[in-house]
PDB file of N, CA and C in Angstrom:
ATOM      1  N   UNK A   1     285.704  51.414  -9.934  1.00  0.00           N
ATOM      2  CA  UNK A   1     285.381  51.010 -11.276  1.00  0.00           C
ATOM      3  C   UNK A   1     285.447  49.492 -11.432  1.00  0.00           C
ATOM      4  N   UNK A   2     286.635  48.830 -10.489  1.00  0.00           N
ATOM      5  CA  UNK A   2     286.610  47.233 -10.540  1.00  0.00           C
ATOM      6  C   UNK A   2     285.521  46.993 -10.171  1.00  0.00           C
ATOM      7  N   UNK A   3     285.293  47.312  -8.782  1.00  0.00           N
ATOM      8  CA  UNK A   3     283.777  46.782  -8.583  1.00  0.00           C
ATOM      9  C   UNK A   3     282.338  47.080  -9.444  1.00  0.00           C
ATOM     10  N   UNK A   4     282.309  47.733 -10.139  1.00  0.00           N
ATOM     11  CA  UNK A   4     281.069  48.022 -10.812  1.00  0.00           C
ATOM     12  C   UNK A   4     281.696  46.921 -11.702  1.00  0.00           C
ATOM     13  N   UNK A   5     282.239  46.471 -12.194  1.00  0.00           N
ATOM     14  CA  UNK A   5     282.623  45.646 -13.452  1.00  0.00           C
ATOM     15  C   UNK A   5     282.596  44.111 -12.977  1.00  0.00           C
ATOM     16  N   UNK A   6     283.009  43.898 -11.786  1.00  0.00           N
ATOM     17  CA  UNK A   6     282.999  42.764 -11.185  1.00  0.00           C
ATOM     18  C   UNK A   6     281.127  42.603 -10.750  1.00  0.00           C
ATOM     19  N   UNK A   7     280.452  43.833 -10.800  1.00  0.00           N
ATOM     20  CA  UNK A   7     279.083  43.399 -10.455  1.00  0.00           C
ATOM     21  C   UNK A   7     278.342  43.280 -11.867  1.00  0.00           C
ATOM     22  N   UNK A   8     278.734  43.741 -12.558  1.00  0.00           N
ATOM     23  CA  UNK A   8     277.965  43.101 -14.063  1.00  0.00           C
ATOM     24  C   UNK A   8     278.506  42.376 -14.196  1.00  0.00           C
ATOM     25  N   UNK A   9     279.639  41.826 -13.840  1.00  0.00           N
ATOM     26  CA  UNK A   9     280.011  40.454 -14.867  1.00  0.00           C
ATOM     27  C   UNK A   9     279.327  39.071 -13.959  1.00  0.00           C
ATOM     28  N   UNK A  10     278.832  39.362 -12.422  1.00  0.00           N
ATOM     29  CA  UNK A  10     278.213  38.876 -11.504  1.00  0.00           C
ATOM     30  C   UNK A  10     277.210  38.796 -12.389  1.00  0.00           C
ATOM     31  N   UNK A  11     276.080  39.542 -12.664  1.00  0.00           N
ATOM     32  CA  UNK A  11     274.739  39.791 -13.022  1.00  0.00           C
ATOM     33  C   UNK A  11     274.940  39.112 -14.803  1.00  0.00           C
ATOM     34  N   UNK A  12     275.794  39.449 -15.114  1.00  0.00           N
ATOM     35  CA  UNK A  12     275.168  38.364 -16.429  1.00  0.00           C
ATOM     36  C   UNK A  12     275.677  37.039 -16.610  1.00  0.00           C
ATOM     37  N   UNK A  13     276.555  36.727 -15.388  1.00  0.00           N
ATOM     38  CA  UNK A  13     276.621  34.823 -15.116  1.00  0.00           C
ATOM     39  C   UNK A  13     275.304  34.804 -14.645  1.00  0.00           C
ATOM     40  N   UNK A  14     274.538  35.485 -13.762  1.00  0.00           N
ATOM     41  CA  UNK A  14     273.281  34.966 -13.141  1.00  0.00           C
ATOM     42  C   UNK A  14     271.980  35.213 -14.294  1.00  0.00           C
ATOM     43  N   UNK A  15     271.739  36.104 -15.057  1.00  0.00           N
ATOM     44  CA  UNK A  15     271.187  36.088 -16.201  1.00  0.00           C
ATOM     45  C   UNK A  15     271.602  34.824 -17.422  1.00  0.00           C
ATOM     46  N   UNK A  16     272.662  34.637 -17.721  1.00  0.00           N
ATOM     47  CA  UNK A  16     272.908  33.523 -18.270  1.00  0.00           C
ATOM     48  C   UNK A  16     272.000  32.179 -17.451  1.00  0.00           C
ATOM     49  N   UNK A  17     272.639  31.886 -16.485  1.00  0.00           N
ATOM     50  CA  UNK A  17     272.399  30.542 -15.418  1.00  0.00           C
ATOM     51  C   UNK A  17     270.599  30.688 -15.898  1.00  0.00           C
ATOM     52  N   UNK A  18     270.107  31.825 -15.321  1.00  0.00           N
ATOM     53  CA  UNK A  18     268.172  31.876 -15.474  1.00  0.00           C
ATOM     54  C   UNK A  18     268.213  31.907 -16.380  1.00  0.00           C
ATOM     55  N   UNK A  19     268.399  32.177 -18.053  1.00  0.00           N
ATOM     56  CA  UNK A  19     268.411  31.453 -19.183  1.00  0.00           C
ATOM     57  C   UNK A  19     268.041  30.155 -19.520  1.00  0.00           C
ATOM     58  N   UNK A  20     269.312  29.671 -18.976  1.00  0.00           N
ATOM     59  CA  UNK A  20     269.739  28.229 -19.278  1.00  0.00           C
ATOM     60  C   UNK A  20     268.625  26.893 -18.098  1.00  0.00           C
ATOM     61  N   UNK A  21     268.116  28.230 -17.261  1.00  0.00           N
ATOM     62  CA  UNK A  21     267.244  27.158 -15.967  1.00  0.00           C
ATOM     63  C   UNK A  21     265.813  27.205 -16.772  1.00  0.00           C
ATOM     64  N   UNK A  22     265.613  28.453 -17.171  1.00  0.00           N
ATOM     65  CA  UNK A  22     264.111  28.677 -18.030  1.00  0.00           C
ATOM     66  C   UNK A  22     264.001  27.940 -19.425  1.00  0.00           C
ATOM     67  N   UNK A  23     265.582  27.840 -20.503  1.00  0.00           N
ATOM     68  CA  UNK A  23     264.757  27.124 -21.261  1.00  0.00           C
ATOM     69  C   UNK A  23     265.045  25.548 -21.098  1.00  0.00           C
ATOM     70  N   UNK A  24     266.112  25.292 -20.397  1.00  0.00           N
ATOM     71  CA  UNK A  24     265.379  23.997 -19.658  1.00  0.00           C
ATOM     72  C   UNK A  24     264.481  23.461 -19.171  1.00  0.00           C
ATOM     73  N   UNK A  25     263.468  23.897 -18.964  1.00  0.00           N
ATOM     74  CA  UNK A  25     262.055  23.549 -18.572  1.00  0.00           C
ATOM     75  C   UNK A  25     261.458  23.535 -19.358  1.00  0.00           C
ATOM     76  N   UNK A  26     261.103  23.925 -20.876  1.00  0.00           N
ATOM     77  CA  UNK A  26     260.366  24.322 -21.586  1.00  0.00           C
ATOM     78  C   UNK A  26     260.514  22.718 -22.408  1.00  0.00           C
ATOM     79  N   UNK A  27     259.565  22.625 -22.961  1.00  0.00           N
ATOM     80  CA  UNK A  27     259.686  21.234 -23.815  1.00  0.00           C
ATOM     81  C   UNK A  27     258.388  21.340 -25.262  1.00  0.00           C
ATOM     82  N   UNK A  28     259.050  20.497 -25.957  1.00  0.00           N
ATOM     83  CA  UNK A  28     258.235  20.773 -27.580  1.00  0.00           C
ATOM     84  C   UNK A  28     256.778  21.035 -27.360  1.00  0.00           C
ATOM     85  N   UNK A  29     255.980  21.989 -27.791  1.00  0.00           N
ATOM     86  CA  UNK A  29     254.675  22.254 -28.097  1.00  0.00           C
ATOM     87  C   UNK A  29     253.837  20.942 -27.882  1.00  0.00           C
ATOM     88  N   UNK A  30     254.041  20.012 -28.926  1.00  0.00           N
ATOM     89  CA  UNK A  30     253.635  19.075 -29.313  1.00  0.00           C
ATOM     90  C   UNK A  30     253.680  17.780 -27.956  1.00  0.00           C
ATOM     91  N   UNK A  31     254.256  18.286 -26.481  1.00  0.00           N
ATOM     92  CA  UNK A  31     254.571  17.072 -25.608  1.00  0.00           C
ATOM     93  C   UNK A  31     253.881  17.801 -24.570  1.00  0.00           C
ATOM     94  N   UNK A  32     253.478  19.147 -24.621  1.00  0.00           N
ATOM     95  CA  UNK A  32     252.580  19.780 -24.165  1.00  0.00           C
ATOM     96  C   UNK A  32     250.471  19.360 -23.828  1.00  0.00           C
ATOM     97  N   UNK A  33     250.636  18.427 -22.495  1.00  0.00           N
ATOM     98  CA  UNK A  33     249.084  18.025 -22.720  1.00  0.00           C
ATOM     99  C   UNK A  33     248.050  19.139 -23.279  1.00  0.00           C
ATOM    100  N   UNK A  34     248.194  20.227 -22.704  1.00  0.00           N
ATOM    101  CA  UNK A  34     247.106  21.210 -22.701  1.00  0.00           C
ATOM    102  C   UNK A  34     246.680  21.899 -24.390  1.00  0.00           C
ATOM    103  N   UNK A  35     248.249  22.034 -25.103  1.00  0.00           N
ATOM    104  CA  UNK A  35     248.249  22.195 -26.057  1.00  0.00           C
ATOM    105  C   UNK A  35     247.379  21.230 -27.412  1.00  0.00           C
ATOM    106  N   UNK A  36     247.421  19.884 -26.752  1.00  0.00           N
ATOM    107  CA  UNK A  36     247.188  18.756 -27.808  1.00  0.00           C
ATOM    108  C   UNK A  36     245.750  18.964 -27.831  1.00  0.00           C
ATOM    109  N   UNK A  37     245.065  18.830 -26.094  1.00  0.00           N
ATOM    110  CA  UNK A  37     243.767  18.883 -25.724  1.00  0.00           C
ATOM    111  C   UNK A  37     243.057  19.777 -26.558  1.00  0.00           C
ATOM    112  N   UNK A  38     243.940  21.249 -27.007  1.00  0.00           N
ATOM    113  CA  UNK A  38     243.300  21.993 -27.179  1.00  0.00           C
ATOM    114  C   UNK A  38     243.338  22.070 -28.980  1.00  0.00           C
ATOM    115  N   UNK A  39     244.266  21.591 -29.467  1.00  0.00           N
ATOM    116  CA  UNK A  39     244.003  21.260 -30.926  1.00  0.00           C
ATOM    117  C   UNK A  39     243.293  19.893 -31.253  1.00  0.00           C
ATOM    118  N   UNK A  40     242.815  19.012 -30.038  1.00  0.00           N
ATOM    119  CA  UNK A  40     241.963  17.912 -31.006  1.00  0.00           C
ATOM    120  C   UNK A  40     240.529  18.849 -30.429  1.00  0.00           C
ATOM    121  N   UNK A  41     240.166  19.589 -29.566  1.00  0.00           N
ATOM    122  CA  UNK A  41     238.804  20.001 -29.431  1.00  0.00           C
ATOM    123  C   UNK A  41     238.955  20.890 -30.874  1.00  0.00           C
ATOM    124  N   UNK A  42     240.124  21.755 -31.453  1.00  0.00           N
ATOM    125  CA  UNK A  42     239.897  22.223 -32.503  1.00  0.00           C
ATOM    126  C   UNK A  42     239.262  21.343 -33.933  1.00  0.00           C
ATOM    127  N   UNK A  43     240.034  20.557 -33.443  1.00  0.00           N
ATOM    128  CA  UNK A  43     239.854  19.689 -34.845  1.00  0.00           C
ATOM    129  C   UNK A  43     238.424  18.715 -35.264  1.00  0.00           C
ATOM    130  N   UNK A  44     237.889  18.176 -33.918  1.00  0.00           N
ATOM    131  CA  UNK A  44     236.757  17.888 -33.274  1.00  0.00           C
ATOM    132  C   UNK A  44     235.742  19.200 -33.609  1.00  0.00           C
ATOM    133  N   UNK A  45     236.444  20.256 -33.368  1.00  0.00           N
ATOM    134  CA  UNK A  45     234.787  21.537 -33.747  1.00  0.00           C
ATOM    135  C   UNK A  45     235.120  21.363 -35.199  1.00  0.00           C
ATOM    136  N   UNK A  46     235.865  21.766 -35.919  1.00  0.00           N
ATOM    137  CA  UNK A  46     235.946  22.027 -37.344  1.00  0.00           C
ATOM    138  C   UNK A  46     234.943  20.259 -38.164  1.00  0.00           C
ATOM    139  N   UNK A  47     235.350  19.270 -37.401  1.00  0.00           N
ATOM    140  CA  UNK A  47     235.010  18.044 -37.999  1.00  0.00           C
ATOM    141  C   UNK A  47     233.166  18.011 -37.718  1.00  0.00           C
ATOM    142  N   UNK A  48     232.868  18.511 -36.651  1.00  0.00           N
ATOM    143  CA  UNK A  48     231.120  18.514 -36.483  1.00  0.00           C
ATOM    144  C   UNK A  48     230.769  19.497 -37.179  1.00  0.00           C
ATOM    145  N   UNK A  49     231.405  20.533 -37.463  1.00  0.00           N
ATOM    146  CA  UNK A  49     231.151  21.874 -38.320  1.00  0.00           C
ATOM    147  C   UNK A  49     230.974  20.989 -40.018  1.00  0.00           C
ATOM    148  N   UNK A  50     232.092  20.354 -40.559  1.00  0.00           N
ATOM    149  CA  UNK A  50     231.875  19.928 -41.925  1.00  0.00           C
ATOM    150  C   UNK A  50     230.667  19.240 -41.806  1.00  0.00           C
ATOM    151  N   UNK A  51     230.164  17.922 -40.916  1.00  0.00           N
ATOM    152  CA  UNK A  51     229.590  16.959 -40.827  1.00  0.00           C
ATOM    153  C   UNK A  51     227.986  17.888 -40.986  1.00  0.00           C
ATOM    154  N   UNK A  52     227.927  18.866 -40.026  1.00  0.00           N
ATOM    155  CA  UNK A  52     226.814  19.728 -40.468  1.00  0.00           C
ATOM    156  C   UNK A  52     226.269  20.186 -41.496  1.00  0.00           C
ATOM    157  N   UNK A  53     227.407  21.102 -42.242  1.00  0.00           N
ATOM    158  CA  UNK A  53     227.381  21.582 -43.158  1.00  0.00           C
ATOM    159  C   UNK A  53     226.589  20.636 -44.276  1.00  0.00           C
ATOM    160  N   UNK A  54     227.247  19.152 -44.076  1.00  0.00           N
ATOM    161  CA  UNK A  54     226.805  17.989 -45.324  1.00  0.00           C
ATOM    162  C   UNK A  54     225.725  17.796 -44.768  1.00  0.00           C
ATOM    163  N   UNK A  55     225.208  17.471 -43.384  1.00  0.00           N
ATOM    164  CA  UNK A  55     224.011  17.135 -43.435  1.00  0.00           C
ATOM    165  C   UNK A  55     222.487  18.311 -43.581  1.00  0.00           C
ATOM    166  N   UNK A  56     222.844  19.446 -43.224  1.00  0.00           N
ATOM    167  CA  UNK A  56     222.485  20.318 -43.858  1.00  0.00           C
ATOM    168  C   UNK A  56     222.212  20.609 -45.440  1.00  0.00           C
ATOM    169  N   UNK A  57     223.043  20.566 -46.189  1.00  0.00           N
ATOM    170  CA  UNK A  57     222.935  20.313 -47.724  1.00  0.00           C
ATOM    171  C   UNK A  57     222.072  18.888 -48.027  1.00  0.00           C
ATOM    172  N   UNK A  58     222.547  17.547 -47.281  1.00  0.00           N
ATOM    173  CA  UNK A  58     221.573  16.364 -47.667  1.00  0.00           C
ATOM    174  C   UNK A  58     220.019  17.058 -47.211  1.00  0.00           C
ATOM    175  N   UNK A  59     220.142  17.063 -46.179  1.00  0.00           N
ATOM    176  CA  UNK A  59     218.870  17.542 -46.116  1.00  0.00           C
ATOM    177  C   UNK A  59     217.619  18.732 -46.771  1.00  0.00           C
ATOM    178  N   UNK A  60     218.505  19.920 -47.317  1.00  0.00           N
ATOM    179  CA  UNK A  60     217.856  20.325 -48.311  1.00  0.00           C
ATOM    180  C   UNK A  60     217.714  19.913 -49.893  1.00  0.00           C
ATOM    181  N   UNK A  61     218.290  18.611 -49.988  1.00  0.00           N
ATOM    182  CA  UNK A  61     218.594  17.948 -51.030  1.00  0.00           C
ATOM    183  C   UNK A  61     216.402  16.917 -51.050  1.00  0.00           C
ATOM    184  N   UNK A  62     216.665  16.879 -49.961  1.00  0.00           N
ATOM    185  CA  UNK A  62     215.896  15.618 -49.596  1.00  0.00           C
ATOM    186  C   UNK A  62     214.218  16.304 -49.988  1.00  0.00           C
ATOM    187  N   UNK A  63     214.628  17.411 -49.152  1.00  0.00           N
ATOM    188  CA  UNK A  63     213.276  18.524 -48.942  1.00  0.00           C
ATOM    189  C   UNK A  63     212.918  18.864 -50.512  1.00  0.00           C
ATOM    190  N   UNK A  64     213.823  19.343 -50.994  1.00  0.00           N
ATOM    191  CA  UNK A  64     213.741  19.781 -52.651  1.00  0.00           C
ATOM    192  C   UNK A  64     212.922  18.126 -53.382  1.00  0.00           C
ATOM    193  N   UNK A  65     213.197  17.329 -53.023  1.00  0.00           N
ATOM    194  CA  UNK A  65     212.858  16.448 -53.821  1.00  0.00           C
ATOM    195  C   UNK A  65     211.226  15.954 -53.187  1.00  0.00           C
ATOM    196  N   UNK A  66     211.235  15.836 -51.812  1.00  0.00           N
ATOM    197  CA  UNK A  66     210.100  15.729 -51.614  1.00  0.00           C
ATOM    198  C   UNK A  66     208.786  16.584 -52.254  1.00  0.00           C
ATOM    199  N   UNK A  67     209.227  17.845 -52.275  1.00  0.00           N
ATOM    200  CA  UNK A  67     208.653  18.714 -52.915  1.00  0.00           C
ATOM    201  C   UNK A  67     208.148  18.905 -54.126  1.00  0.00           C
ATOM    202  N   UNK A  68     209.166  18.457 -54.906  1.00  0.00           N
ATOM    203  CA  UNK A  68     208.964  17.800 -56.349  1.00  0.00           C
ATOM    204  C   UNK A  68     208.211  16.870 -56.754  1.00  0.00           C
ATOM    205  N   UNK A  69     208.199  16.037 -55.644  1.00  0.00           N
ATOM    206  CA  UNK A  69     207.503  14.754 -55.896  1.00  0.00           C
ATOM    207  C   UNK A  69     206.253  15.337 -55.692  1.00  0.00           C
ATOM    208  N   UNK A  70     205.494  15.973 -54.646  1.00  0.00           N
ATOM    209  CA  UNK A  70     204.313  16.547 -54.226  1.00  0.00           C
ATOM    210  C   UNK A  70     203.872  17.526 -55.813  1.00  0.00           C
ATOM    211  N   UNK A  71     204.756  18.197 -56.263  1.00  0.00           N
ATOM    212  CA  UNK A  71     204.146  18.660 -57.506  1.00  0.00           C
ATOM    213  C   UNK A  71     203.897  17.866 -58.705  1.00  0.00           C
ATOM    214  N   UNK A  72     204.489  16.546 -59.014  1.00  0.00           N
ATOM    215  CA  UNK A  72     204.438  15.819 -60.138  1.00  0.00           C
ATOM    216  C   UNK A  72     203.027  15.048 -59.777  1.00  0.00           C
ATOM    217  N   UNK A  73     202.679  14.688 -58.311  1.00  0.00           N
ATOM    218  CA  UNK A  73     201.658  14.109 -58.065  1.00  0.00           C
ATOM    219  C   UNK A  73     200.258  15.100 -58.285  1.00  0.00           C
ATOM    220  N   UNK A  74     200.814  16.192 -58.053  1.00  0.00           N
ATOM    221  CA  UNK A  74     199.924  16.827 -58.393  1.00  0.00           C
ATOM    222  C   UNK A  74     199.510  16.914 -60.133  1.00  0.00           C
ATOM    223  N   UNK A  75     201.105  17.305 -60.574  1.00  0.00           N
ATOM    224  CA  UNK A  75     200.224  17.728 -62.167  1.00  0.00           C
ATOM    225  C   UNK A  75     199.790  16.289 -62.736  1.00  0.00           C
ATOM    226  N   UNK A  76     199.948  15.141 -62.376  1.00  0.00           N
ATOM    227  CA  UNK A  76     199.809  13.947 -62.938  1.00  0.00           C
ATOM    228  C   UNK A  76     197.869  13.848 -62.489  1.00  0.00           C
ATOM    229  N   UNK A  77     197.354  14.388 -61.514  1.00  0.00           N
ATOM    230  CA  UNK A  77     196.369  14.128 -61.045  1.00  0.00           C
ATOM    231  C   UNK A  77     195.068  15.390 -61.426  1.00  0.00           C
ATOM    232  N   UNK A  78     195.618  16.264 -61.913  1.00  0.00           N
ATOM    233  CA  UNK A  78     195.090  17.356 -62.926  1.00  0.00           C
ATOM    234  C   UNK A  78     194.247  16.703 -63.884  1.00  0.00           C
ATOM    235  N   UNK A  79     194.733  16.011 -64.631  1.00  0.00           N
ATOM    236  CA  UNK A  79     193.808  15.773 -65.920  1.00  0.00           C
ATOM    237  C   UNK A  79     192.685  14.683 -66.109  1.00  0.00           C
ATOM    238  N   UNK A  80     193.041  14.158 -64.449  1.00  0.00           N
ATOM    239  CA  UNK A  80     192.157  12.903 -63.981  1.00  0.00           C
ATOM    240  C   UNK A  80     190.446  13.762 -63.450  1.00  0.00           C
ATOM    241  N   UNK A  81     191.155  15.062 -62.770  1.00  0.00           N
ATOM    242  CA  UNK A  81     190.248  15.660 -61.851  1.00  0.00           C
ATOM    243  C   UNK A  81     189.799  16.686 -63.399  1.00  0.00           C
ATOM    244  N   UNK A  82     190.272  16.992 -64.306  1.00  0.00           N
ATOM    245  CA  UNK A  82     189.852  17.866 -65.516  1.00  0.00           C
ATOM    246  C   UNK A  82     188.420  17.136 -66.227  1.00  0.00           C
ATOM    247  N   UNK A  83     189.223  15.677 -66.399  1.00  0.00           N
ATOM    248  CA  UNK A  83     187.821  14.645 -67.039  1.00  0.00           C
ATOM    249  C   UNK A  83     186.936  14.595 -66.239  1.00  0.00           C
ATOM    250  N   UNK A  84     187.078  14.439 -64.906  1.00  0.00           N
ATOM    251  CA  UNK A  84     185.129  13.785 -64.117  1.00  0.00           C
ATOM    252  C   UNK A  84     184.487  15.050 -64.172  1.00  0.00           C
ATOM    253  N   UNK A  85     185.015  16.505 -64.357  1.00  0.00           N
ATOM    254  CA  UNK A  85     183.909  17.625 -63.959  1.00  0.00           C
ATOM    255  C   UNK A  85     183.529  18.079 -65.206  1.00  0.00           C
TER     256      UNK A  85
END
């Protein structure tokens, strides 16, 4: 019975020790290269994603107006083409 007791108390100094060796190695998220890399490509997609989005909207901004303009030229040129015929 000593010995079974003397071998767990073996096995959880050595479970402790690999504890203490594993989270010693570990270091803040944030000092992590791979981690950073991988939140500025996040932040980098989300930032070309907005930039789209706006130029997308300018651009149907632009189209709408061109368009407009093509109809005012038109009805303005109606009553020119109404008189000669």
């Amino acid at each position: 019975m000593e010995n079974v007791q003397t071998s767990i108390d073996r096995m959880k100094q050595e479970i402790d020790a690999l504890q203490v060796t594993v989270m010693a190695g570990k270091s803040p998220w944030y000092k992590s290269p791979s981690i950073m890399i991988s939140a500025l490509a996040l932040l980098f997609s989300f930032g070309t994603t907005a930039v789209s989005f706006h130029r997308a909207a300018q651009d149907e901004i632009r189209s709408g107006r061109a368009e407009l303009r093509g109809i005012l030229q038109r009805l303005t040129s109606l009553p020119k083409e109404n008189l000669n015929q």
